[in-house]
C-alpha atoms as a PDB file:
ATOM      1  CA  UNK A   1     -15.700  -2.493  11.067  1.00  0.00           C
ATOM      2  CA  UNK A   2     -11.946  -2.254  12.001  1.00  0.00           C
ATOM      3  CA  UNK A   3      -9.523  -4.972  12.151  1.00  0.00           C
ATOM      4  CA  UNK A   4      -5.842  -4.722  13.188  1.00  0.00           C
ATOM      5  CA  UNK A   5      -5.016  -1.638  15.207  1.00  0.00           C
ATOM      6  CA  UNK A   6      -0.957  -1.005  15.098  1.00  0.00           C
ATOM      7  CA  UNK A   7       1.697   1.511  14.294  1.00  0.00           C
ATOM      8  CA  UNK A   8       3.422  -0.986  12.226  1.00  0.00           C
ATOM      9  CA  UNK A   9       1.204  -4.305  11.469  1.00  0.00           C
ATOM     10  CA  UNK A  10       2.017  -7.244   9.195  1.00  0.00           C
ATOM     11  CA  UNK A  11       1.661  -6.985   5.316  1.00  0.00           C
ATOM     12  CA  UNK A  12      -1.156  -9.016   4.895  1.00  0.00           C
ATOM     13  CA  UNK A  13      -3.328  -6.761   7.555  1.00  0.00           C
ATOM     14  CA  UNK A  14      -1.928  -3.453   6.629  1.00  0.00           C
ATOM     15  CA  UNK A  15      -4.706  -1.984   4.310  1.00  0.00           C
ATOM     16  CA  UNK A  16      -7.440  -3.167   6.852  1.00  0.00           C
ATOM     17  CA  UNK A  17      -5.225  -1.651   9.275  1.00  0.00           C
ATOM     18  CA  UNK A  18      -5.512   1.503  11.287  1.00  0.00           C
ATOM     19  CA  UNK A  19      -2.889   3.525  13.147  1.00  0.00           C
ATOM     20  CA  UNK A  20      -3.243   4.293  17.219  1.00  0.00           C
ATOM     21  CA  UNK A  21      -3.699   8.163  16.861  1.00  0.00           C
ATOM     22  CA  UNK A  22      -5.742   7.219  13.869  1.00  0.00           C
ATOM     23  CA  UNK A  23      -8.267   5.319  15.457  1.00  0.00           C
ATOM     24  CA  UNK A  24      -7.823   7.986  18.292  1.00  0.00           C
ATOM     25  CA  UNK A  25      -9.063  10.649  16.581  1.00  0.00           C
ATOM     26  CA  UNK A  26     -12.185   8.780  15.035  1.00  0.00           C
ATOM     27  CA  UNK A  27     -13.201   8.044  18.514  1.00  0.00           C
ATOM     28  CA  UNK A  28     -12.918  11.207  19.848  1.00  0.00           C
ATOM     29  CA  UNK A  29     -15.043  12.536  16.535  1.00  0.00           C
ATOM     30  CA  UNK A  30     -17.711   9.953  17.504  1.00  0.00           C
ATOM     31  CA  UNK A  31     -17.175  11.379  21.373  1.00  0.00           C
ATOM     32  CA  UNK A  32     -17.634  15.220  19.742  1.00  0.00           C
ATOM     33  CA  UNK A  33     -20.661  14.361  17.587  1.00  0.00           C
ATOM     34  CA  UNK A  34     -22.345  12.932  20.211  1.00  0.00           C
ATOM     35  CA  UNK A  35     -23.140   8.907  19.041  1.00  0.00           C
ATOM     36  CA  UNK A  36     -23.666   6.188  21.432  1.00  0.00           C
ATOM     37  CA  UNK A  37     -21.903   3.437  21.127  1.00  0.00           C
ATOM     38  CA  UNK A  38     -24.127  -0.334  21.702  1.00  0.00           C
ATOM     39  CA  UNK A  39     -22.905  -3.868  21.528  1.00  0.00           C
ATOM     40  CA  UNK A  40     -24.057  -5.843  18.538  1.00  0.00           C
ATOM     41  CA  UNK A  41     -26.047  -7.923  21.501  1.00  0.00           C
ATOM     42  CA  UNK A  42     -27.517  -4.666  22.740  1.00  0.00           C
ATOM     43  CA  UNK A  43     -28.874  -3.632  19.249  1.00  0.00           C
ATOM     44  CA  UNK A  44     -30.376  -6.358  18.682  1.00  0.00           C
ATOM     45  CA  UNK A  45     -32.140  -6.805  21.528  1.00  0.00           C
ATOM     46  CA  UNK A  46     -33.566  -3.449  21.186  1.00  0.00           C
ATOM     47  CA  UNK A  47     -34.570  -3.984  17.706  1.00  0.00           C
ATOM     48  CA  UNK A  48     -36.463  -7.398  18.875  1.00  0.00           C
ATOM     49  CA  UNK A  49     -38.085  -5.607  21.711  1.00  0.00           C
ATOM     50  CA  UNK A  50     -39.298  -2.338  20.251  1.00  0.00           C
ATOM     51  CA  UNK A  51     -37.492  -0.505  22.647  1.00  0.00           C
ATOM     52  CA  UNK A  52     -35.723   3.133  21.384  1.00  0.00           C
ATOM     53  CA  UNK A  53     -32.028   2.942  20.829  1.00  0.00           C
ATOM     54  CA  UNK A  54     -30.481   6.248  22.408  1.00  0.00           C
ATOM     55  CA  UNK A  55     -29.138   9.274  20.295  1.00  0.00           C
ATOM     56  CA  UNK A  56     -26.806   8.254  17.536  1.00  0.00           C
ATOM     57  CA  UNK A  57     -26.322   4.617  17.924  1.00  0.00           C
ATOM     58  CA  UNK A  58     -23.361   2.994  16.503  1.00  0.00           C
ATOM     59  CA  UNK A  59     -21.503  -0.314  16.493  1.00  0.00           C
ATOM     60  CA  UNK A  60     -17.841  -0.241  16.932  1.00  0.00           C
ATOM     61  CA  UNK A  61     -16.504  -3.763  15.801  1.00  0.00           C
ATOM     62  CA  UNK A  62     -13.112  -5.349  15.891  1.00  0.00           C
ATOM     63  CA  UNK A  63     -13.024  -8.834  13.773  1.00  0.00           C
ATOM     64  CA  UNK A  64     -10.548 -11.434  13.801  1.00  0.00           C
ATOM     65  CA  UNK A  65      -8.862 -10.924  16.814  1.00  0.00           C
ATOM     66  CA  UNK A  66      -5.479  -8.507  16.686  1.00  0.00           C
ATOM     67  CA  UNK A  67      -3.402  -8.226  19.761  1.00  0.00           C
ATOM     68  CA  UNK A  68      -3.104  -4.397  19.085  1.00  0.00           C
ATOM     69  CA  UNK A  69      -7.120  -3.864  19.884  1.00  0.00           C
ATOM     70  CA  UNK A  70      -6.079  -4.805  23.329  1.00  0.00           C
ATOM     71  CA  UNK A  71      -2.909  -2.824  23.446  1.00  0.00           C
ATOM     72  CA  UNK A  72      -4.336  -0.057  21.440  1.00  0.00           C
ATOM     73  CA  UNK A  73      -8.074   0.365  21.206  1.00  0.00           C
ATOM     74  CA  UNK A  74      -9.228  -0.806  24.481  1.00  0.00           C
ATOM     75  CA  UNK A  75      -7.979   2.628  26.583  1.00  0.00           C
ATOM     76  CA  UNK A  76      -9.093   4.974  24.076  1.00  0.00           C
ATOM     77  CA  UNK A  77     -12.608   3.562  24.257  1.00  0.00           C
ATOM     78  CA  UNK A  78     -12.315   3.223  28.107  1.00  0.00           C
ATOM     79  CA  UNK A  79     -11.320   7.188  28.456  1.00  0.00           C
ATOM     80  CA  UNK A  80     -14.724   7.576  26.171  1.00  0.00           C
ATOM     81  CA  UNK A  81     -16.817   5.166  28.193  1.00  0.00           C
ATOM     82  CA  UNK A  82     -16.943   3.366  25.005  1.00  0.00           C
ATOM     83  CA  UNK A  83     -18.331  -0.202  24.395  1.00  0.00           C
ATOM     84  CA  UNK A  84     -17.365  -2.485  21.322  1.00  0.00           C
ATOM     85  CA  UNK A  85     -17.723  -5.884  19.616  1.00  0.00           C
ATOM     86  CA  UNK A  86     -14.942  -8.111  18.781  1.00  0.00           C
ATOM     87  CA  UNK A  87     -15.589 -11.024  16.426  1.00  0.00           C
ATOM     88  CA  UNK A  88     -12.522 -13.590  17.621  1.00  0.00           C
ATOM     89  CA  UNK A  89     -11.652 -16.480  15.342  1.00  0.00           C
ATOM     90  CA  UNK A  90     -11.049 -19.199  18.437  1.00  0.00           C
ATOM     91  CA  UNK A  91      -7.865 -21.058  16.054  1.00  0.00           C
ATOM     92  CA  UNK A  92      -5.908 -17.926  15.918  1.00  0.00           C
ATOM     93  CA  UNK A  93      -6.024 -16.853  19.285  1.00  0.00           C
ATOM     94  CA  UNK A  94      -2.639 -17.099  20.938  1.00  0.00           C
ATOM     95  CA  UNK A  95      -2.983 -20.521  23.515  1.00  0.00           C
ATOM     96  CA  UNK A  96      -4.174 -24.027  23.836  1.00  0.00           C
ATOM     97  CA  UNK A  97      -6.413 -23.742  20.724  1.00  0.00           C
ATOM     98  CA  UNK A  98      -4.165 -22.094  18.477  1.00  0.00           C
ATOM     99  CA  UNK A  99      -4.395 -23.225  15.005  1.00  0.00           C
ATOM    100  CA  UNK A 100      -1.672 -22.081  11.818  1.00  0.00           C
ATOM    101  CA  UNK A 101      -2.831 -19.405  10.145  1.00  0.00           C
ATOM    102  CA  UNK A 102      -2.858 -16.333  11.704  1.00  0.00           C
ATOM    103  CA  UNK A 103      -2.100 -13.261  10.220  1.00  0.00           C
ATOM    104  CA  UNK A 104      -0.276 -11.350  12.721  1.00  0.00           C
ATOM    105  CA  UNK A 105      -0.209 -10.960  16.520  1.00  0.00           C
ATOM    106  CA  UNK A 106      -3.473 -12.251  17.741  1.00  0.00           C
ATOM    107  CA  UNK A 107      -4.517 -11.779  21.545  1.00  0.00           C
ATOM    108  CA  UNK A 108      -4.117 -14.205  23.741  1.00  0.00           C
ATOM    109  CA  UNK A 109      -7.207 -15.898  26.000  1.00  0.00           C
ATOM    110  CA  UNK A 110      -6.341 -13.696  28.804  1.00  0.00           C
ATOM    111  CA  UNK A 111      -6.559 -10.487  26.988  1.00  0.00           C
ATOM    112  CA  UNK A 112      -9.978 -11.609  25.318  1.00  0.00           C
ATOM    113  CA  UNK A 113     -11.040 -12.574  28.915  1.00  0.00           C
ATOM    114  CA  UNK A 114     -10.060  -8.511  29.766  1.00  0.00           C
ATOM    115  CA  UNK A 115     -11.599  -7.116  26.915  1.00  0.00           C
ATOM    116  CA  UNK A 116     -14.989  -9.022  27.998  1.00  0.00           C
ATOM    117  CA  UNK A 117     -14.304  -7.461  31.825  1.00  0.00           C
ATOM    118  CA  UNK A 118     -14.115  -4.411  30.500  1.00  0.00           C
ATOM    119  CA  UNK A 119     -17.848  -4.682  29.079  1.00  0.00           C
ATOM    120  CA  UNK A 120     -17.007  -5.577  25.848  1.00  0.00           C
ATOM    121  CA  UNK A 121     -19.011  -8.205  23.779  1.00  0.00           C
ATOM    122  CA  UNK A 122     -17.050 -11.345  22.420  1.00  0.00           C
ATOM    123  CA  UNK A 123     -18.890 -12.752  19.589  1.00  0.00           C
ATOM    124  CA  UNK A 124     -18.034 -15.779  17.118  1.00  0.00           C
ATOM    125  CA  UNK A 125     -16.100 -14.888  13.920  1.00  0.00           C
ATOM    126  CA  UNK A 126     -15.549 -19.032  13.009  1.00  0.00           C
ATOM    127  CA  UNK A 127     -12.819 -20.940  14.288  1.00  0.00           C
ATOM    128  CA  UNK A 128     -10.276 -20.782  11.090  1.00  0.00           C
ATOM    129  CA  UNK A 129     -11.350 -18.089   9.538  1.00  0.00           C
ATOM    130  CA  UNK A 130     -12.276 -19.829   6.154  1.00  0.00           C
ATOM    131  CA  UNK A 131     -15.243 -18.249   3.495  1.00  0.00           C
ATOM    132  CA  UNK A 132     -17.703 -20.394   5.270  1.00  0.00           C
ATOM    133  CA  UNK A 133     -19.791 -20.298   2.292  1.00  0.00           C
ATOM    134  CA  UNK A 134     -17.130 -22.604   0.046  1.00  0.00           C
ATOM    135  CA  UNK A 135     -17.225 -25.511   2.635  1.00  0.00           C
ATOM    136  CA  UNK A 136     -18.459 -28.490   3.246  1.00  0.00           C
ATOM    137  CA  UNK A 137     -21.783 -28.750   5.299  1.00  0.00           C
ATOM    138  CA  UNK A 138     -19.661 -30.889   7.881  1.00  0.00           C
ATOM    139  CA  UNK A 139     -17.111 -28.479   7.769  1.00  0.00           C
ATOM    140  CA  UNK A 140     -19.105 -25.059   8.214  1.00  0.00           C
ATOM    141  CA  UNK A 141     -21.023 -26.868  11.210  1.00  0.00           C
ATOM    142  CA  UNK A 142     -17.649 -27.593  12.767  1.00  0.00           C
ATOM    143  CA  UNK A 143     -16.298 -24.275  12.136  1.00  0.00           C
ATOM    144  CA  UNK A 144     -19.429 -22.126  13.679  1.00  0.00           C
ATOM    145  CA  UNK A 145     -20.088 -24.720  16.330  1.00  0.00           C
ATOM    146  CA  UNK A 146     -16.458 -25.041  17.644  1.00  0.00           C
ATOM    147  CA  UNK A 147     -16.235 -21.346  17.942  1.00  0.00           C
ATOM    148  CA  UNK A 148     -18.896 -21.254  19.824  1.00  0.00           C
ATOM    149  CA  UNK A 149     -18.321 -23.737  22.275  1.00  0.00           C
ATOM    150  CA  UNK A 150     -14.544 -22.715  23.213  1.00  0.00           C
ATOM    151  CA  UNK A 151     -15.678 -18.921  23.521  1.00  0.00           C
ATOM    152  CA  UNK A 152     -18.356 -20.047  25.901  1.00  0.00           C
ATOM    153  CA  UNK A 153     -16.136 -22.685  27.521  1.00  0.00           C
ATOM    154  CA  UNK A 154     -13.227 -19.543  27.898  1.00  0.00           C
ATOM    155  CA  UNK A 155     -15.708 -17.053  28.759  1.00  0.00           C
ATOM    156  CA  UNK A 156     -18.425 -18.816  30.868  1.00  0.00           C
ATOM    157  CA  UNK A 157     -21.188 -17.710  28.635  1.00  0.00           C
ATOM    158  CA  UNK A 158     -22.122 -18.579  25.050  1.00  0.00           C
ATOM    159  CA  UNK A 159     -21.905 -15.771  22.205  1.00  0.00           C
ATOM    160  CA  UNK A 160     -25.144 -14.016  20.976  1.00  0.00           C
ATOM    161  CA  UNK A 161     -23.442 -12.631  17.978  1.00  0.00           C
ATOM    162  CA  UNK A 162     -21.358 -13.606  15.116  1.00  0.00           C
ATOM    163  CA  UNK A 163     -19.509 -11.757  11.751  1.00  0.00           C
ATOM    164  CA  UNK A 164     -18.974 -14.163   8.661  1.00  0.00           C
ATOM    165  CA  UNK A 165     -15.311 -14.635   7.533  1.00  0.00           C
ATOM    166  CA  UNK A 166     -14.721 -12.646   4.563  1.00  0.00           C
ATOM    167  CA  UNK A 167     -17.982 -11.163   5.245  1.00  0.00           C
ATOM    168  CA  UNK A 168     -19.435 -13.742   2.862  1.00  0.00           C
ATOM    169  CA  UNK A 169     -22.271 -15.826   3.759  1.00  0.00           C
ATOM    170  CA  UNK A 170     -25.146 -17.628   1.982  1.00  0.00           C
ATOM    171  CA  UNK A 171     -28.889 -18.778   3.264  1.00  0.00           C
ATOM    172  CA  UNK A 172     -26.981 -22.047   3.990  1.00  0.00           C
ATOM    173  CA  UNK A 173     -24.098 -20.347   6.160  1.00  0.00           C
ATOM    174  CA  UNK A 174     -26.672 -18.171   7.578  1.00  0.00           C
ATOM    175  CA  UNK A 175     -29.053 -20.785   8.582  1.00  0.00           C
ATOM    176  CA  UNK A 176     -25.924 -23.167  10.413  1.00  0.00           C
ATOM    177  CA  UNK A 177     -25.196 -19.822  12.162  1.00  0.00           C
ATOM    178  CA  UNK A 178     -28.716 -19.399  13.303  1.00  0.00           C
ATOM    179  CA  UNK A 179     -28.898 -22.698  14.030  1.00  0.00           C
ATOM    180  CA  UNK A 180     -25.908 -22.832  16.889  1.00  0.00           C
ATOM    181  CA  UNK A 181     -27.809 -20.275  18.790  1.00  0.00           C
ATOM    182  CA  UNK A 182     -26.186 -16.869  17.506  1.00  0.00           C
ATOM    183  CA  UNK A 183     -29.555 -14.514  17.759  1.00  0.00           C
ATOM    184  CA  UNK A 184     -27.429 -11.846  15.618  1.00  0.00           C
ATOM    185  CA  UNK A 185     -24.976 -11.600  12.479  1.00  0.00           C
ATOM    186  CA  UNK A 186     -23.006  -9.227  10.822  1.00  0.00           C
ATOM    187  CA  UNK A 187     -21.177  -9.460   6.621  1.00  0.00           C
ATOM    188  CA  UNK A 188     -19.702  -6.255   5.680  1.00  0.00           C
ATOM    189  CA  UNK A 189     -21.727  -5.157   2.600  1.00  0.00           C
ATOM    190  CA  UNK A 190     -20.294  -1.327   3.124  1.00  0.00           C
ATOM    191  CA  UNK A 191     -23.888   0.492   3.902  1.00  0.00           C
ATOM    192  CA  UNK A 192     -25.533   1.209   7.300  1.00  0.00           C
ATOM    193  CA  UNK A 193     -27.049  -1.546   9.333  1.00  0.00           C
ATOM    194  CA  UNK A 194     -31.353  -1.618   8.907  1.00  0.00           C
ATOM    195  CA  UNK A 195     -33.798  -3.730  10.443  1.00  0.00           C
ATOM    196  CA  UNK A 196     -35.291  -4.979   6.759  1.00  0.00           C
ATOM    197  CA  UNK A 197     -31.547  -6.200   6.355  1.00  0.00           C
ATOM    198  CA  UNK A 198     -32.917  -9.011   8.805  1.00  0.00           C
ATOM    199  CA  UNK A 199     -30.913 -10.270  11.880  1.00  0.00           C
ATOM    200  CA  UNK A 200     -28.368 -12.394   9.892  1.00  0.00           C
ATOM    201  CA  UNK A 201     -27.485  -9.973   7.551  1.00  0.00           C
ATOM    202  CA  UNK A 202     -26.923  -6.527   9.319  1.00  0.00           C
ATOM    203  CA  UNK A 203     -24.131  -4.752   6.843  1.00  0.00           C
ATOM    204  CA  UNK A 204     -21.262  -2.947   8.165  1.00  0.00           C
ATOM    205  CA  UNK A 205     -18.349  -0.213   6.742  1.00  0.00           C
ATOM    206  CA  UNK A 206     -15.109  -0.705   6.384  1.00  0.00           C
ATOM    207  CA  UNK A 207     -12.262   2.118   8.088  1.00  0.00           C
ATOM    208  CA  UNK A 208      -8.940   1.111   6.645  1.00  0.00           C
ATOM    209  CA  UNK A 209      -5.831   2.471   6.959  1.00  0.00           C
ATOM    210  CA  UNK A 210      -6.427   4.601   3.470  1.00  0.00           C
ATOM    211  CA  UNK A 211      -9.407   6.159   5.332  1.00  0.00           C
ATOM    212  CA  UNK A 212      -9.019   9.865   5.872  1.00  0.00           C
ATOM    213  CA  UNK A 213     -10.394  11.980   8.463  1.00  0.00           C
ATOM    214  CA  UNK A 214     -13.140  13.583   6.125  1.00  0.00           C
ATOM    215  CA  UNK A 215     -14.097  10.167   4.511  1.00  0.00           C
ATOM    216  CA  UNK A 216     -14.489   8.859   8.035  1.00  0.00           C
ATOM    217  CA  UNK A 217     -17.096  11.773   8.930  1.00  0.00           C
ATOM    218  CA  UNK A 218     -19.040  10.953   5.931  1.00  0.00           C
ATOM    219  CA  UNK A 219     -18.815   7.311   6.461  1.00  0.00           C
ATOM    220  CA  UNK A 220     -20.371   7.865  10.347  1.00  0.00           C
ATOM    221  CA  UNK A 221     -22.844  10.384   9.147  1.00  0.00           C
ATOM    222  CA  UNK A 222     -24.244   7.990   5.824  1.00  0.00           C
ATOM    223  CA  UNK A 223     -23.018  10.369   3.185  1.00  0.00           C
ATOM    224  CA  UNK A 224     -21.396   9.243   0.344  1.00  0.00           C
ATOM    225  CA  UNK A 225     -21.210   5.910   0.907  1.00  0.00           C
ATOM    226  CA  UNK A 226     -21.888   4.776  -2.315  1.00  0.00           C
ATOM    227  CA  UNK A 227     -19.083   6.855  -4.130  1.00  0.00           C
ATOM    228  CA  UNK A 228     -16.455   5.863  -0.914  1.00  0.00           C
ATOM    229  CA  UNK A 229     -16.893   2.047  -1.427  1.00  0.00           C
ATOM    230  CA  UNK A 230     -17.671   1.863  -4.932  1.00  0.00           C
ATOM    231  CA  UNK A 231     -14.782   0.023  -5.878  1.00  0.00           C
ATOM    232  CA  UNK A 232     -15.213  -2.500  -2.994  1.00  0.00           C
ATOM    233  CA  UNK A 233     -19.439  -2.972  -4.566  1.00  0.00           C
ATOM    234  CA  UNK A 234     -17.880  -3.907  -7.706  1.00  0.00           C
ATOM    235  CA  UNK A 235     -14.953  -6.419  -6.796  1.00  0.00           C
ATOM    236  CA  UNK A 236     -17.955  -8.175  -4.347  1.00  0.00           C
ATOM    237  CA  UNK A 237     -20.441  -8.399  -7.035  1.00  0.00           C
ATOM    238  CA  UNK A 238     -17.768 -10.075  -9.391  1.00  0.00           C
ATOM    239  CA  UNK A 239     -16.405 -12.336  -6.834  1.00  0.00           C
ATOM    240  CA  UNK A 240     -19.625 -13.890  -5.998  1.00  0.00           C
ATOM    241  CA  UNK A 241     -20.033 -15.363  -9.372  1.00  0.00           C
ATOM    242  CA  UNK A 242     -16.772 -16.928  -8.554  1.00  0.00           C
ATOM    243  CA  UNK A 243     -17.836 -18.160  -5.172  1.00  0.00           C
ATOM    244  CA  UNK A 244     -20.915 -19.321  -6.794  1.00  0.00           C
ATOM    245  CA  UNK A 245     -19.577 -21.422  -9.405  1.00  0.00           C
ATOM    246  CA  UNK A 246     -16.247 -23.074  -6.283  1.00  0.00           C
ATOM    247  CA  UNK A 247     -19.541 -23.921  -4.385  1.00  0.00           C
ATOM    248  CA  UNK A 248     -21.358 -25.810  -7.178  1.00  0.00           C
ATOM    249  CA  UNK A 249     -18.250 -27.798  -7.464  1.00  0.00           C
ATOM    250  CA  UNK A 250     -17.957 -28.868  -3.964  1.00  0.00           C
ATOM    251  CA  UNK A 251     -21.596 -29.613  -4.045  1.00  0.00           C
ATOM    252  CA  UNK A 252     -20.275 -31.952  -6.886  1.00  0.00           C
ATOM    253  CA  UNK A 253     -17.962 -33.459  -5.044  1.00  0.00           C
ATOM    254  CA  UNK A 254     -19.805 -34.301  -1.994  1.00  0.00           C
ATOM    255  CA  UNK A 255     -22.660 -35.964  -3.656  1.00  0.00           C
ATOM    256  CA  UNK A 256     -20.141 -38.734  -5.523  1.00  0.00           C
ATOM    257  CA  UNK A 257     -18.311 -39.136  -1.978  1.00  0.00           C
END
């Protein structure tokens, strides 16, 4: 899961970041080791067909939207014959749906449009990029649902897939998501993707701009993982009590309205 790709990005995206030669050199370690790169559409459908995935399969994902994926990312996975999944959030794409918000410079329409050329999957990542699982049920179903319509009015096609904000979802968020027609759906959760993890729930790890070349070849290989993102377990499991305890109050609240 990578986010902004830039030499020098915002403050807010930096530690999510990852430099250019950075995310070079992964890519050509994924080239060297010999994985295959799928969209998050073509995994799936695999998975729901029974048919074999090819040697080393991996998803490369891009969420949020960052104009440097385009600048950046998009030759060094084209010299590779590379394929990869970007999660857009629809209000913080540059153009005539731009909402405030954004976090730095987002691609515009026309770039997403390229990326999609280029054999890329698009797939939903909400339209304001909120913690979908702290809203309103009004709200959520206007977030997922708007996504998806402008990406398929933009793109001419309607997205399989989807990432949750945040990575943060609930059998509530995941059921509105399954419910707008996304077959596939991806949190974070920092472990390799399963089939038992259901389709709604496939986890995902992190590279940051703190992640070193050795960390990234255990990270791709499985190893370690526990010890790598141990720190990132920990904060999750004490933040859900939190988001546990805002969404029992909003629950409050739209009952007496």
């Amino acid at each position: 899961m990578y986010h902004a790709v830039a030499h020098s990005p915002a403050r807010a995206t930096y530690g999510l970041s990852v430099s250019p030669g950075a995310f070079a050199g992964q890519m050509a370690l994924l080239a060297d080791r010999g994985f295959t790169p799928l969209t998050t559409a073509q995994l799936a459908a695999a998975w729901r067909g029974g048919r074999p995935l090819p040697p080393r399969p991996v998803l490369i994902t891009f969420d949020d939207g960052y104009e440097g994926v385009h600048r950046h990312a998009l030759p060094v996975l084209a010299g590779h014959g590379f394929t990869a999944t970007l999660f857009a959030s629809t209000g913080w794409l540059r153009g005539a749906h731009e909402t405030p918000g954004a976090l730095d410079l987002m691609l515009d329409w026309g770039q997403l449009r390229e990326l999609a050329a280029a054999g890329w999957e698009i797939g939903g990542h909400s339209h304001t990029h909120p913690q979908l699982d702290q809203l309103t049920t009004g709200r959520l179903r206007f977030e997922v649902e708007h996504c998806r319509d402008l990406l398929t009015d933009e793109l001419g096609h309607p997205p399989v897939s989807f990432a949750y904000p945040y990575g943060y979802s609930s059998r509530r968020v995941r059921d509105t998501v399954r419910a707008a027609g996304f077959g596939v759906s991806l949190a974070v959760g920092n472990a390799l993707a399963a089939r038992r993890q259901g389709p709604h729930a496939l986890r995902r790890v992190t590279v940051r701009r703190s992640t070193t070349d050795a960390e990234f070849a255990r990270l791709v290989e499985g190893r370690a993982l526990g010890r790598l993102f141990a720190r990132d377990r920990a904060l999750t499991k004490g933040y859900a009590v939190v988001r546990r305890s805002r969404r029992a109050l909003t629950k409050a609240i739209e009952a007496c309205v």
